[in-house]
Protein backbone atom coordinates (compact mmCIF):
# COMPACT_ATOMS: atom_id res chain seq x y z
CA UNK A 1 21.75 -5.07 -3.67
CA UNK A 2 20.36 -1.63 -3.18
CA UNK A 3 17.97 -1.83 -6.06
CA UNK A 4 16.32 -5.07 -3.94
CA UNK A 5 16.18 -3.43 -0.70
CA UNK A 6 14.28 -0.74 -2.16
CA UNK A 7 11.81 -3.30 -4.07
CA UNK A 8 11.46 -4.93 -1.08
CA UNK A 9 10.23 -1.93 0.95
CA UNK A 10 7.93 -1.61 -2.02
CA UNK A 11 6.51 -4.79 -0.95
CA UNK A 12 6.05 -3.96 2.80
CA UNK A 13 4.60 -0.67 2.12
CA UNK A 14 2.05 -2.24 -0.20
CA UNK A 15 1.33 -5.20 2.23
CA UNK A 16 0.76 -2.27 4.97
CA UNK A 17 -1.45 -0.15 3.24
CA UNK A 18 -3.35 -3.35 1.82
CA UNK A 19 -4.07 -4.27 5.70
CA UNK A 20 -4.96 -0.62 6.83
CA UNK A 21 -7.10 0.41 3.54
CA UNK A 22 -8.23 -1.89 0.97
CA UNK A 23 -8.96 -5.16 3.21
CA UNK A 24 -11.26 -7.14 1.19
CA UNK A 25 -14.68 -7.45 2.42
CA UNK A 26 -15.27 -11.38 3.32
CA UNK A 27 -12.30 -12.09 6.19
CA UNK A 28 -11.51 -15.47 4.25
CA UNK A 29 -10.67 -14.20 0.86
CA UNK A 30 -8.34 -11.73 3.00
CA UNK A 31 -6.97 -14.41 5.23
CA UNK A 32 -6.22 -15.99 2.10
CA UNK A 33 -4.80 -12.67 0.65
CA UNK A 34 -2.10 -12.11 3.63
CA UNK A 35 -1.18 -15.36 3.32
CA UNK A 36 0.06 -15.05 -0.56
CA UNK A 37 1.10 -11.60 0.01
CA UNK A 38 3.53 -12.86 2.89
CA UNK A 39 4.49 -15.73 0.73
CA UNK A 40 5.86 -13.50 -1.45
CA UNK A 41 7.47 -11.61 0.70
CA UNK A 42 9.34 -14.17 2.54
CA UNK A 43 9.87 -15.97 -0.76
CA UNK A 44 11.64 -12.29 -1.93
CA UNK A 45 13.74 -12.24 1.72
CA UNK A 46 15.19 -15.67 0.08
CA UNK A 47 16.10 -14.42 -3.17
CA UNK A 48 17.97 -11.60 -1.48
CA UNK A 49 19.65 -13.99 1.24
CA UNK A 50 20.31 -16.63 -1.96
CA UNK A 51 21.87 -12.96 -3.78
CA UNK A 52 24.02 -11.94 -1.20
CA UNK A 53 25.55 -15.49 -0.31
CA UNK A 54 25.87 -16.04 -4.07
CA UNK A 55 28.04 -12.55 -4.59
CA UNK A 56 29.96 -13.08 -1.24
CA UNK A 57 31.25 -16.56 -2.44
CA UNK A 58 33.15 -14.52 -5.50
């Protein structure tokens, strides 16, 4: 589980320094952007949730 948490604060670091330094020029194509990127992200936090729930049930 350790080795996800620390992929996951991968993620979050890159989505943070995507916002703050390389936002894409036109403010739909980064709307769009954010919206994938937090997709993923909250797509990941199910994985982990689906993870844990499956190794607690052993």
């Amino acid at each position: 589980m350790k080795i996800h948490l620390i992929f996951f604060a991968f993620l979050i670091a890159g989505f943070i320094s995507y916002n703050v330094f390389f936002k894409a020029v036109d403010d739909r194509t980064n709307t769009i952007i954010n919206i994938l990127y937090a997709s993923v992200l909250f797509g990941y936090i199910a994985f982990m949730a689906f993870a844990l729930l499956k190794k607690m049930k052993k």
